[in-house]
C-alpha atoms as a PDB file:
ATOM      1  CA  UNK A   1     231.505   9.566  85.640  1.00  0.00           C
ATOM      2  CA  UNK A   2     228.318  11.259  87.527  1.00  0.00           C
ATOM      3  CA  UNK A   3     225.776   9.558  89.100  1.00  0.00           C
ATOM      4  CA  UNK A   4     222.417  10.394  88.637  1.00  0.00           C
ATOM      5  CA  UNK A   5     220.263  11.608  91.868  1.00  0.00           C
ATOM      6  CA  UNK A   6     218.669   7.967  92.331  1.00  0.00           C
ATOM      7  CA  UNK A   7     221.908   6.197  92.152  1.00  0.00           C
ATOM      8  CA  UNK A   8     223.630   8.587  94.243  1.00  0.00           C
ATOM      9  CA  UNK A   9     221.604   7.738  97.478  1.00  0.00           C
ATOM     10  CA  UNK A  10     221.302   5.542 100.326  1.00  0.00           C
ATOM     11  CA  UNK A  11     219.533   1.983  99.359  1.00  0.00           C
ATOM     12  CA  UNK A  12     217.889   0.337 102.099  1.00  0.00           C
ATOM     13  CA  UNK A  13     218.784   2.073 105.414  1.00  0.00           C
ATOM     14  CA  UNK A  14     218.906  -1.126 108.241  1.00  0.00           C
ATOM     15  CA  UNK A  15     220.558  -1.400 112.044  1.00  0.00           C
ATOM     16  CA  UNK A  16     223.998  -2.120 111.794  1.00  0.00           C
ATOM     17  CA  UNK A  17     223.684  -4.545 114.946  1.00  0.00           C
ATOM     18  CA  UNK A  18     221.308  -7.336 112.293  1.00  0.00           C
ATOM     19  CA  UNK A  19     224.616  -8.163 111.804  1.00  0.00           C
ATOM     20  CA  UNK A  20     224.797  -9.865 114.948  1.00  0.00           C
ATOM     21  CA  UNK A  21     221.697 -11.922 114.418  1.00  0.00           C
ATOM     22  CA  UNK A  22     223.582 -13.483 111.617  1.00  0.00           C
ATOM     23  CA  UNK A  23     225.922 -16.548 111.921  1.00  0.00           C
ATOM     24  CA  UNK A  24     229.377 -16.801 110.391  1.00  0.00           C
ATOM     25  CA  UNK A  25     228.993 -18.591 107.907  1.00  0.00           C
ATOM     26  CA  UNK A  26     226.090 -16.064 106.925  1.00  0.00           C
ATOM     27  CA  UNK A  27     228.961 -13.251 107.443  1.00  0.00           C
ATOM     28  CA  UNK A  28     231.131 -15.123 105.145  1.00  0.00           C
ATOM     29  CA  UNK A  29     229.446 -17.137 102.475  1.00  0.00           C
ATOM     30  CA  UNK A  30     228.180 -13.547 100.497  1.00  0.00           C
ATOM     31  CA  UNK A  31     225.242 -15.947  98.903  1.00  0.00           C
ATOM     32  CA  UNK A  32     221.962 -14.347  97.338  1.00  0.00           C
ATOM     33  CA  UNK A  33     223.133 -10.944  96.364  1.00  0.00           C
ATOM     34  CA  UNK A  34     224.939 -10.243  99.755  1.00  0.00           C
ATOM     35  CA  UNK A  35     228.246  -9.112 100.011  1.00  0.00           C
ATOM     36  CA  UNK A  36     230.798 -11.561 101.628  1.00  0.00           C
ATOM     37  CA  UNK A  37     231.799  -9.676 104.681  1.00  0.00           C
ATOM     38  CA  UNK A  38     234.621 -12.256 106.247  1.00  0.00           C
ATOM     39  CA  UNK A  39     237.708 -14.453 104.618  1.00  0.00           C
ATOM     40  CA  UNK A  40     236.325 -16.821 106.933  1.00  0.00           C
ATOM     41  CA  UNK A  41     233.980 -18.432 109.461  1.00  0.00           C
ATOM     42  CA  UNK A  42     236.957 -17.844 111.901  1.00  0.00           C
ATOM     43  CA  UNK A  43     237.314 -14.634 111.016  1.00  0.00           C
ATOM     44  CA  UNK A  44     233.759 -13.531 111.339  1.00  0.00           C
ATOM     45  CA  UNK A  45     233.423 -15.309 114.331  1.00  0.00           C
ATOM     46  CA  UNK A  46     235.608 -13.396 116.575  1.00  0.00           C
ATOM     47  CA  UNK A  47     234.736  -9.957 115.544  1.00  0.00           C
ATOM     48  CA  UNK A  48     231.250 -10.419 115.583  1.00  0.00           C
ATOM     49  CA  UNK A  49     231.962 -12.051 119.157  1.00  0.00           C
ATOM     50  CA  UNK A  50     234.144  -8.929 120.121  1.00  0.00           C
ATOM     51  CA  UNK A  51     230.863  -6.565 119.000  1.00  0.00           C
ATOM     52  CA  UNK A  52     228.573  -8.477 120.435  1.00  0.00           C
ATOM     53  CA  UNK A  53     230.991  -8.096 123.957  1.00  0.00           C
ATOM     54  CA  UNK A  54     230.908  -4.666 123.364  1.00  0.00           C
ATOM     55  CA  UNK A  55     227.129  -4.315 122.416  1.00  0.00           C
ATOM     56  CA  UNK A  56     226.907  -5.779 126.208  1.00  0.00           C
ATOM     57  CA  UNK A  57     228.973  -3.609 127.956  1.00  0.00           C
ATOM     58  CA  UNK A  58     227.536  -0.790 126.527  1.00  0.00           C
ATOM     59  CA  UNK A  59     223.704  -1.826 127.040  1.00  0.00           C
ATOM     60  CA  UNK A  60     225.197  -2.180 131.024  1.00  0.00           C
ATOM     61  CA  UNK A  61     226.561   1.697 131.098  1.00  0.00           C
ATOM     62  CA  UNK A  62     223.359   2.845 129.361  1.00  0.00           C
ATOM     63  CA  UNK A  63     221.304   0.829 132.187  1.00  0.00           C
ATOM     64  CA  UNK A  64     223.220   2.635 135.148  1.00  0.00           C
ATOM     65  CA  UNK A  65     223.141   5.562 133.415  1.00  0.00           C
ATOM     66  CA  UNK A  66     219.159   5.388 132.789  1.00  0.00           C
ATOM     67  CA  UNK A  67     219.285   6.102 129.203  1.00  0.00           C
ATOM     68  CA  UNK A  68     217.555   2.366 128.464  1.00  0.00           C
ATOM     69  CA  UNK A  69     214.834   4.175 129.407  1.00  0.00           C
ATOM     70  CA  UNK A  70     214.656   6.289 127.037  1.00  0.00           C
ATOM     71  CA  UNK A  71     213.207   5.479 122.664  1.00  0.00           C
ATOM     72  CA  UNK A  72     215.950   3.290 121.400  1.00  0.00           C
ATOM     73  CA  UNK A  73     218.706   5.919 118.902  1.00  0.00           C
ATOM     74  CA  UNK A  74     220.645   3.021 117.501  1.00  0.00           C
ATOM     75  CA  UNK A  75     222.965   3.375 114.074  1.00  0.00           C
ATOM     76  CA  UNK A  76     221.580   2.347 111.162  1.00  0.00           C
ATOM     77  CA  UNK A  77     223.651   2.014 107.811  1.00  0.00           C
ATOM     78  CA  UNK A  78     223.053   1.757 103.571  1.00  0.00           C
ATOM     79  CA  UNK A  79     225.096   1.079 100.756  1.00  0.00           C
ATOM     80  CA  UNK A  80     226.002   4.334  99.667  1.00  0.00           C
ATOM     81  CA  UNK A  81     226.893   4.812  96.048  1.00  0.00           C
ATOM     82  CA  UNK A  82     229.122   7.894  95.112  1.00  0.00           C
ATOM     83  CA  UNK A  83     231.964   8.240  92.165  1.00  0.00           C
ATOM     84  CA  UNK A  84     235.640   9.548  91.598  1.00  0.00           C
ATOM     85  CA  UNK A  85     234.370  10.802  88.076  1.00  0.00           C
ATOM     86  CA  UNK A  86     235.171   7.241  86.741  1.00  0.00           C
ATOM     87  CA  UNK A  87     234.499   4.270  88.166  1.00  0.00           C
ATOM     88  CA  UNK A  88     231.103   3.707  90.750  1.00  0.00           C
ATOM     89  CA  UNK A  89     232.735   3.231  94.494  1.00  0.00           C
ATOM     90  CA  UNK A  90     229.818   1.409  96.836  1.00  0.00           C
ATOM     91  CA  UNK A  91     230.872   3.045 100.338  1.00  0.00           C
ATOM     92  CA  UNK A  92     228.554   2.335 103.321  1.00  0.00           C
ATOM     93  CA  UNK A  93     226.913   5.310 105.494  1.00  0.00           C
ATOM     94  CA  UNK A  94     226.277   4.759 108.996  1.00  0.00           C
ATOM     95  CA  UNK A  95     224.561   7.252 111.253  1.00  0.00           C
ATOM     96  CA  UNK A  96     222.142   7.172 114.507  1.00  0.00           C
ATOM     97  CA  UNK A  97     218.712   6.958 113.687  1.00  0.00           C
ATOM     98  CA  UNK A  98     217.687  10.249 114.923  1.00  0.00           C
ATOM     99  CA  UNK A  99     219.832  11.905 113.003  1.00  0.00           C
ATOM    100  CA  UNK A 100     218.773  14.597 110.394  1.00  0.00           C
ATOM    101  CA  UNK A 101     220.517  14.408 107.320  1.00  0.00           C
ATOM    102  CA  UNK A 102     219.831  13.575 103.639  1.00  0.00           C
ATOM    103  CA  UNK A 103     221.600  12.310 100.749  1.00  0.00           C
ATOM    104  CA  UNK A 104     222.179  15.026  98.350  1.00  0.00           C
ATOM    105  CA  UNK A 105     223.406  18.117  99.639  1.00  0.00           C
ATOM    106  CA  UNK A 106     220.963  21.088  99.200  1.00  0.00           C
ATOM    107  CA  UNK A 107     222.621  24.108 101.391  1.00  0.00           C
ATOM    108  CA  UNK A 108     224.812  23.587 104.247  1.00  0.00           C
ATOM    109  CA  UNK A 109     223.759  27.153 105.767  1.00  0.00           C
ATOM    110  CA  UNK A 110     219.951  25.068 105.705  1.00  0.00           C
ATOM    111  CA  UNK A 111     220.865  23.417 109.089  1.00  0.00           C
ATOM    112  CA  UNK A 112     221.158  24.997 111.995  1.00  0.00           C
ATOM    113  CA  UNK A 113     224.660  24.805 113.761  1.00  0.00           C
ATOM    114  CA  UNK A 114     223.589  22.102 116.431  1.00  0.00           C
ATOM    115  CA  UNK A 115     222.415  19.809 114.225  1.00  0.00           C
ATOM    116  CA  UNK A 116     225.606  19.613 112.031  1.00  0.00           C
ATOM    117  CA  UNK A 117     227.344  16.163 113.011  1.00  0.00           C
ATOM    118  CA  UNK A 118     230.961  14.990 112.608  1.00  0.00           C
ATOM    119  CA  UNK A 119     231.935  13.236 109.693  1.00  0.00           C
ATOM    120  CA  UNK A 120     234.072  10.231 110.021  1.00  0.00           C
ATOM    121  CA  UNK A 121     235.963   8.142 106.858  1.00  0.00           C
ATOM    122  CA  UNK A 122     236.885   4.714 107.428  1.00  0.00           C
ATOM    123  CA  UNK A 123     239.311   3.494 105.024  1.00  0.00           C
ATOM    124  CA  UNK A 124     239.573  -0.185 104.865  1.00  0.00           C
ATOM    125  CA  UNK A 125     242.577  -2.786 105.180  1.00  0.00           C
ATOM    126  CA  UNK A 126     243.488  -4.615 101.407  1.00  0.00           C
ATOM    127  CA  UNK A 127     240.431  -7.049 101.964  1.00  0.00           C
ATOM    128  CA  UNK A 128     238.308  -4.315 100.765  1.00  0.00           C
ATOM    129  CA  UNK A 129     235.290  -1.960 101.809  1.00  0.00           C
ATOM    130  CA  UNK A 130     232.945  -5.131 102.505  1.00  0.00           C
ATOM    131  CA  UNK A 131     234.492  -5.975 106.040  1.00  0.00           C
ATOM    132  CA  UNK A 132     232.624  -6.718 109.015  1.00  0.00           C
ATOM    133  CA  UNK A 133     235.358  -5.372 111.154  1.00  0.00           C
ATOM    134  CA  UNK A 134     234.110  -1.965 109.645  1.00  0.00           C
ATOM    135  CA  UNK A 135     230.643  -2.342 110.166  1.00  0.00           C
ATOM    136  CA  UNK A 136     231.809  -3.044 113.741  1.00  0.00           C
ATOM    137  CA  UNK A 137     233.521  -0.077 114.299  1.00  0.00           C
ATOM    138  CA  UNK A 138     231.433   2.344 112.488  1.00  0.00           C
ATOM    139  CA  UNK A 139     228.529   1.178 114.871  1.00  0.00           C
ATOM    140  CA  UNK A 140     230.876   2.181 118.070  1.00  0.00           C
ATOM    141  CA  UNK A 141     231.654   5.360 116.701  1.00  0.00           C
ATOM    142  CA  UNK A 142     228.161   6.689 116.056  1.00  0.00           C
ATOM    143  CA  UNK A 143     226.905   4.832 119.297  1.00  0.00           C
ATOM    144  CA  UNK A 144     229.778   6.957 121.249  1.00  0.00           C
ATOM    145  CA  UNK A 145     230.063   9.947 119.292  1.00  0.00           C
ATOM    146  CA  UNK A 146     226.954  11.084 116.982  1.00  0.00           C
ATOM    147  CA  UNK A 147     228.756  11.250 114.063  1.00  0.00           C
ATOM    148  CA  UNK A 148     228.073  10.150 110.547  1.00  0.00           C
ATOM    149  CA  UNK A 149     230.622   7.357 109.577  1.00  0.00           C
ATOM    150  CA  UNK A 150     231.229   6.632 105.628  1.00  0.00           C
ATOM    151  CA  UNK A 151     233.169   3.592 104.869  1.00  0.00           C
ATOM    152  CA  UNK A 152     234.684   4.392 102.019  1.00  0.00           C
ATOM    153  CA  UNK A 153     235.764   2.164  99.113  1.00  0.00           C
ATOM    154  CA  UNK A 154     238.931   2.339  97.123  1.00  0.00           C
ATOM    155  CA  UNK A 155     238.755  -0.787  94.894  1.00  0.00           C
ATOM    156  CA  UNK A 156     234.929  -0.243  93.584  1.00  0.00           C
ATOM    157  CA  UNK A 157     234.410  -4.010  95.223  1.00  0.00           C
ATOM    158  CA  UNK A 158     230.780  -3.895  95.370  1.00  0.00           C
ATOM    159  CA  UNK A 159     230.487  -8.085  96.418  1.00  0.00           C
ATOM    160  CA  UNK A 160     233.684  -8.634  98.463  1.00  0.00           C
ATOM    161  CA  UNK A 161     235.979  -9.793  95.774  1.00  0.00           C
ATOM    162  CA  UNK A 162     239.025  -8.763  97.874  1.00  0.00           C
ATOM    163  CA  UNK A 163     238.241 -11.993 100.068  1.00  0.00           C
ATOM    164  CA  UNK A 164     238.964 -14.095  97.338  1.00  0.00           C
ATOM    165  CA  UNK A 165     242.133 -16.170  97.694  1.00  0.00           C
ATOM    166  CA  UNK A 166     242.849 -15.320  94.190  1.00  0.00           C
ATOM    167  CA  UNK A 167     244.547 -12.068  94.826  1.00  0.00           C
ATOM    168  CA  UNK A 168     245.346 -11.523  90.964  1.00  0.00           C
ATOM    169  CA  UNK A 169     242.474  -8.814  91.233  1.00  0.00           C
ATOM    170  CA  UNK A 170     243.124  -6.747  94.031  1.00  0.00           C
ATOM    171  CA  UNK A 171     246.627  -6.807  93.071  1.00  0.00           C
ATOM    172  CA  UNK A 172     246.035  -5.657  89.720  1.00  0.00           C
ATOM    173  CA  UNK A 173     243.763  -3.007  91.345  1.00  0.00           C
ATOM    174  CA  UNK A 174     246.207  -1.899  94.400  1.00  0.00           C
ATOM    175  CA  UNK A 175     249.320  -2.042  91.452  1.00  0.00           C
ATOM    176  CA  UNK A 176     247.181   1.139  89.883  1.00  0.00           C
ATOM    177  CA  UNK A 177     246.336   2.909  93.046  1.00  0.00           C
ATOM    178  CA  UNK A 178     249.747   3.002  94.158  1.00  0.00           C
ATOM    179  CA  UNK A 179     251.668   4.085  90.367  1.00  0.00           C
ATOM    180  CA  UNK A 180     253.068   6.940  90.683  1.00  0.00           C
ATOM    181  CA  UNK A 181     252.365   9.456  87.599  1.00  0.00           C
ATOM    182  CA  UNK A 182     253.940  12.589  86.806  1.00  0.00           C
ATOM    183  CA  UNK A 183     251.635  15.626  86.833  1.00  0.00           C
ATOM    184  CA  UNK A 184     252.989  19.085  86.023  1.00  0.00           C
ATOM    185  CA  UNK A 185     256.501  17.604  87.248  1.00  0.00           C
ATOM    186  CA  UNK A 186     255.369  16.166  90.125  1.00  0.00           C
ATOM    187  CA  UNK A 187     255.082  12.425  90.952  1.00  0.00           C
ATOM    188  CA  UNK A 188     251.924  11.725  92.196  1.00  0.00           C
ATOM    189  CA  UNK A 189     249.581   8.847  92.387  1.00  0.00           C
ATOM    190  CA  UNK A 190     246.951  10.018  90.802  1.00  0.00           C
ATOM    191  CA  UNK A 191     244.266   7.207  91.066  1.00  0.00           C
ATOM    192  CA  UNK A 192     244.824   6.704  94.722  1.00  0.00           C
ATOM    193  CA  UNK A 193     244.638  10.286  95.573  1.00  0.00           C
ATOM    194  CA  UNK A 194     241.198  10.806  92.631  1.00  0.00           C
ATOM    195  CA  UNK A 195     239.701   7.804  95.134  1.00  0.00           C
ATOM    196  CA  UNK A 196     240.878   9.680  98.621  1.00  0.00           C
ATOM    197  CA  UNK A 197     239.192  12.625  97.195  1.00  0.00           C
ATOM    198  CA  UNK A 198     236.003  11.107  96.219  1.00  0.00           C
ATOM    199  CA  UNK A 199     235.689   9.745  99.711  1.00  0.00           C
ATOM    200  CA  UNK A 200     236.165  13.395 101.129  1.00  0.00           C
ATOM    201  CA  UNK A 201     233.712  14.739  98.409  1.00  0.00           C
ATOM    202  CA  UNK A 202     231.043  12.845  99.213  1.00  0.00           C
ATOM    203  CA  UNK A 203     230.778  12.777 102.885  1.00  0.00           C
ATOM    204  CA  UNK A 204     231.279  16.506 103.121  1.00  0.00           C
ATOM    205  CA  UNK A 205     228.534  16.858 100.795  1.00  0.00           C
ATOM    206  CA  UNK A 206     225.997  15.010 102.929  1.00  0.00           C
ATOM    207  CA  UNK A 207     223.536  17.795 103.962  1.00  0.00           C
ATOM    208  CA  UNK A 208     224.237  17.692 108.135  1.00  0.00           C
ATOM    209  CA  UNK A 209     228.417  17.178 108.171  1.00  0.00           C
ATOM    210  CA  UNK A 210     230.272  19.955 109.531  1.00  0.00           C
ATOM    211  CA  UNK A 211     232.916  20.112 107.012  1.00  0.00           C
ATOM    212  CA  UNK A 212     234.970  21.289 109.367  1.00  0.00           C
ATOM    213  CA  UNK A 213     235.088  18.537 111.767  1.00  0.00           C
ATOM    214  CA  UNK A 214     235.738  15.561 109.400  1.00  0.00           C
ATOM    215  CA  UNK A 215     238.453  12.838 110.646  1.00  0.00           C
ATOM    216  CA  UNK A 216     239.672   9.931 108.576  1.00  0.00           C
ATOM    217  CA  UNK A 217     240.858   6.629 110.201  1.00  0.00           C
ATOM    218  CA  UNK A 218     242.489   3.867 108.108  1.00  0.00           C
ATOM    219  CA  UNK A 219     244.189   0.271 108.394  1.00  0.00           C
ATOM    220  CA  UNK A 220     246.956  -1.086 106.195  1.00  0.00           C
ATOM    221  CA  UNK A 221     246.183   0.037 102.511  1.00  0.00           C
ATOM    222  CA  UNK A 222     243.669   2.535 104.054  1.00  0.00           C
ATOM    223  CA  UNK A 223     246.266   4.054 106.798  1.00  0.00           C
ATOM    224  CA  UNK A 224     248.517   4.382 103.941  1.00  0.00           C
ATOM    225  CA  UNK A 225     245.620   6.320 102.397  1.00  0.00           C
ATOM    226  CA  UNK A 226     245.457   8.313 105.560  1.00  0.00           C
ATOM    227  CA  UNK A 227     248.964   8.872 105.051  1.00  0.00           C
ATOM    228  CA  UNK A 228     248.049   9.608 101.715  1.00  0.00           C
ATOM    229  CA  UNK A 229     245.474  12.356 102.694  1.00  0.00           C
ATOM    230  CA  UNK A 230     248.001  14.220 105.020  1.00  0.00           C
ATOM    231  CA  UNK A 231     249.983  15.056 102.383  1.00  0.00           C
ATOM    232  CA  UNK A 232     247.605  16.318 100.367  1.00  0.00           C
ATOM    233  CA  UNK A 233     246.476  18.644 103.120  1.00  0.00           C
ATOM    234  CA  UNK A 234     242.726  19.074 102.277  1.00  0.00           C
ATOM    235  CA  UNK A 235     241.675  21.679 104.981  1.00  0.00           C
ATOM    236  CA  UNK A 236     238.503  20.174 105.289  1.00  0.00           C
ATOM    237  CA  UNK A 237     239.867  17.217 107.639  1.00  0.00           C
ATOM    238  CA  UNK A 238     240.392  17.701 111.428  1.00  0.00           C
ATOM    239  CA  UNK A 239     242.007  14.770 112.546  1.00  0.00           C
ATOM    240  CA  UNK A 240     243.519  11.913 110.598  1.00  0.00           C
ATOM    241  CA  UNK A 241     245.113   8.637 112.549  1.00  0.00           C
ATOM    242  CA  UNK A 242     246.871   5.561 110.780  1.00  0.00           C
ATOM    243  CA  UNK A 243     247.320   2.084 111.531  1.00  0.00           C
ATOM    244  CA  UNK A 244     249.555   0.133 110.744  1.00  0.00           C
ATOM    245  CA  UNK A 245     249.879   2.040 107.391  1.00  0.00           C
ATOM    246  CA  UNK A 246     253.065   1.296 104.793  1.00  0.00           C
ATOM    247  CA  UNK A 247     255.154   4.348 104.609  1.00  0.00           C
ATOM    248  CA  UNK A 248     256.349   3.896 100.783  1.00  0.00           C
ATOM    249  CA  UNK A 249     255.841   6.072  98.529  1.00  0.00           C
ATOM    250  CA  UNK A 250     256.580   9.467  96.857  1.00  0.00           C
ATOM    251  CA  UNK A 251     259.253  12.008  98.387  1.00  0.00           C
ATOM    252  CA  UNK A 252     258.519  16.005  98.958  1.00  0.00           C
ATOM    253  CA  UNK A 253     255.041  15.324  98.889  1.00  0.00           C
ATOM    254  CA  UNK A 254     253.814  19.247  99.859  1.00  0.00           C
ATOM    255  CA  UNK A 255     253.696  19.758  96.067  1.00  0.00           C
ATOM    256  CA  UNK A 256     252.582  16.005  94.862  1.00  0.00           C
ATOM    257  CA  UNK A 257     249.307  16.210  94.842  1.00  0.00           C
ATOM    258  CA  UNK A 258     246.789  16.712  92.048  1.00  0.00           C
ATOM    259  CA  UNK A 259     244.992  18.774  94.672  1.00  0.00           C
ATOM    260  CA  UNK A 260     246.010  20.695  98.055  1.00  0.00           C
ATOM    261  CA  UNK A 261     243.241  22.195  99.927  1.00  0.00           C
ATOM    262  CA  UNK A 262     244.411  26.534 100.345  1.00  0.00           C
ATOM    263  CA  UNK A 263     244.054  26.741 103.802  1.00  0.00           C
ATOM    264  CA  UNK A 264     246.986  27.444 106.258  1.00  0.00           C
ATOM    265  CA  UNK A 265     245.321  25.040 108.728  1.00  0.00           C
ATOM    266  CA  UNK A 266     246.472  21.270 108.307  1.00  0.00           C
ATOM    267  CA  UNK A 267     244.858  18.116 110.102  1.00  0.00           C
ATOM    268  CA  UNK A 268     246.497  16.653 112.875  1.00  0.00           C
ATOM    269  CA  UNK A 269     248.030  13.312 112.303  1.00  0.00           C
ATOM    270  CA  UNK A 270     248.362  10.250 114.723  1.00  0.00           C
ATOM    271  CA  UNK A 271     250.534   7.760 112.860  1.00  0.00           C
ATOM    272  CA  UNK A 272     250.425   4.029 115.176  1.00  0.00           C
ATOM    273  CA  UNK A 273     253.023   1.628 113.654  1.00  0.00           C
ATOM    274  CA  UNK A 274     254.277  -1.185 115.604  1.00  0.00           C
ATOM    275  CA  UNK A 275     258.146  -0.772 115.490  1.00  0.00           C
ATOM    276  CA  UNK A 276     259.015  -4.442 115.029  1.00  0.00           C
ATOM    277  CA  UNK A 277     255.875  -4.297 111.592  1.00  0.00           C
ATOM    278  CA  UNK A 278     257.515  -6.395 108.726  1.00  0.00           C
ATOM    279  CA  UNK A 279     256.143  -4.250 106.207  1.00  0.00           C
ATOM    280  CA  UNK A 280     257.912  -1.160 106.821  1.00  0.00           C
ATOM    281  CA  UNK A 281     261.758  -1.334 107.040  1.00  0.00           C
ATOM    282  CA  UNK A 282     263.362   1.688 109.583  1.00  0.00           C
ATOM    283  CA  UNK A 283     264.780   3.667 106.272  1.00  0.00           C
ATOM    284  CA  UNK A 284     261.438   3.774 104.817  1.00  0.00           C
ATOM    285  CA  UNK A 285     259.875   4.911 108.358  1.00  0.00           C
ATOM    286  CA  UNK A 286     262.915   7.415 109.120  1.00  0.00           C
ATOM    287  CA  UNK A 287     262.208   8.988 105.619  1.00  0.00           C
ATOM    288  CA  UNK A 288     258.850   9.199 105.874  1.00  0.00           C
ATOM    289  CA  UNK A 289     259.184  11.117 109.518  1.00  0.00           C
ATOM    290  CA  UNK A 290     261.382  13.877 108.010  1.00  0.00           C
ATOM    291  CA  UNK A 291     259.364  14.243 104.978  1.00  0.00           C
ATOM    292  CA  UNK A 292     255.922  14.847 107.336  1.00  0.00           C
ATOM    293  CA  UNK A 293     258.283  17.236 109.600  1.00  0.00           C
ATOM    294  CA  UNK A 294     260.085  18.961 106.673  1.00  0.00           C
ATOM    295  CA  UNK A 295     256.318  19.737 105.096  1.00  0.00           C
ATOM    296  CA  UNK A 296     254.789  21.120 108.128  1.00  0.00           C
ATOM    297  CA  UNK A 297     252.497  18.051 108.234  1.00  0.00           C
ATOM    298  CA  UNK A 298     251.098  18.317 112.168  1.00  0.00           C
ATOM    299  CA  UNK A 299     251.849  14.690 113.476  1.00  0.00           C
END
């Protein structure tokens, strides 16, 4: 599935932080075409508190540092619609508002080296894309960093239907990411790995991202999709760090993948995973060490 130019394109391009303004029920209800953003009013209260802390401490350092007096460069974020070449994913770009990129791709040898900004994937927990938490940490990337963040999607959850308490449809959806397929001999999961790659594909073809300093961060579902993209070693990616990701899966992975990038360099992987996690028993973990070792995976 393609998208046309229109669809493929950033919406309505606001500052992350009128998130704040909003209370948490606001965060949570998702009422009048909003996405729900929280499970909960709990929830939503304590990371919006947490950015809000944050916001503060960082207003301070830009105060002593006399950059307040400067014209405001805050991050400002759309919807941002791209596709795996079957199903519509509704990501989320985030990027300082002086920064000069555009939607569709035209040449990257257009923009001058300077201007060319780090790209950053955030992949997202099994509540789905439509997470404040997200929206919280892609703001304190690009305040720190000047980098273009996308938040990418891997259920095509467009509302926030992962909050639901009725998990019969994320499961049904995370049961097909994770099947493992066989694909020239190889078991691979396809679907998982078509959705990793559409996430890659479409920030690196945002006019303005040096392809060749793109990092991927992910939590739970999404660090096993960081996991995920080690093994498929696209040599786009610089860096790649996992939390608290679930180390299942397929076995000799160098050659399970329906697509390896050809380049001898490989991303760098930080794997964090709490040693006492009930998700991951020590077999699983031990295997999945000499499998990342074994195929030259840099971690």
């Amino acid at each position: 599935m393609e998208l046309s130019d229109d669809e493929a394109t950033y919406s309505h391009w606001k500052p992350e932080i009128d998130l704040l303004s909003l209370s948490p029920s606001q965060i949570s209800a998702g009422k009048d075409g909003k996405p729900q953003l929280a499970k909960d009013k709990n929830y939503a209260s304590a990371v919006l508190s947490a950015w809000k802390a944050e916001c503060e401490t960082r207003n301070k350092n830009d105060e002593s540092s006399g950059i307040s007096s400067m014209p405001p460069d805050i991050s400002i974020g759309s919807e941002f619609l791209y596709s795996d070449n079957k199903d519509t994913l509704y990501g989320h770009l985030v990027m300082r508002s002086s920064s000069k990129v555009t939607a569709l791709k035209q040449k990257a040898a257009t923009i001058p080296e300077p201007l060319e900004l780090p790209g950053i994937i955030l992949f997202h927990t099994g509540a789905g894309p439509r997470d404040v938490f997200l929206h919280w940490k892609a703001d304190s990337l690009v305040s720190k960093y000047n980098c273009v963040v996308l938040i990418a999607d891997l259920l095509s959850d467009r509302s926030g239907r992962a909050w639901d308490d009725d998990r019969s449809w994320y499961n049904h959806i995370r049961d097909e990411l994770l099947e493992i397929n066989e694909v020239g001999g190889n078991a691979v999961r396809t679907r998982l790995q078509r959705r990793i790659k559409a996430a890659v594909d479409a920030l690196q073809n945002i006019d303005g991202v040096r392809v060749n300093r793109m990092a991927g961060f992910g939590w739970c579902l999404g660090g096993q999709s960081v996991l995920e993209l080690s093994r498929m070693k696209i040599d786009v990616m610089s860096s790649l760090i996992s939390f608290h990701g679930v180390f299942d899966g397929v076995r000799k992975s160098s050659s399970n993948t329906i697509e390896k990038g050809t380049s001898s360099y490989l991303p760098k992987t930080l794997i964090c995973h709490g040693n006492d996690d009930p998700f991951v028993n020590r077999l699983d973990l031990e295997a999945f060490q000499r499998e990342m070792t074994e195929d030259g995976i840099l971690w």
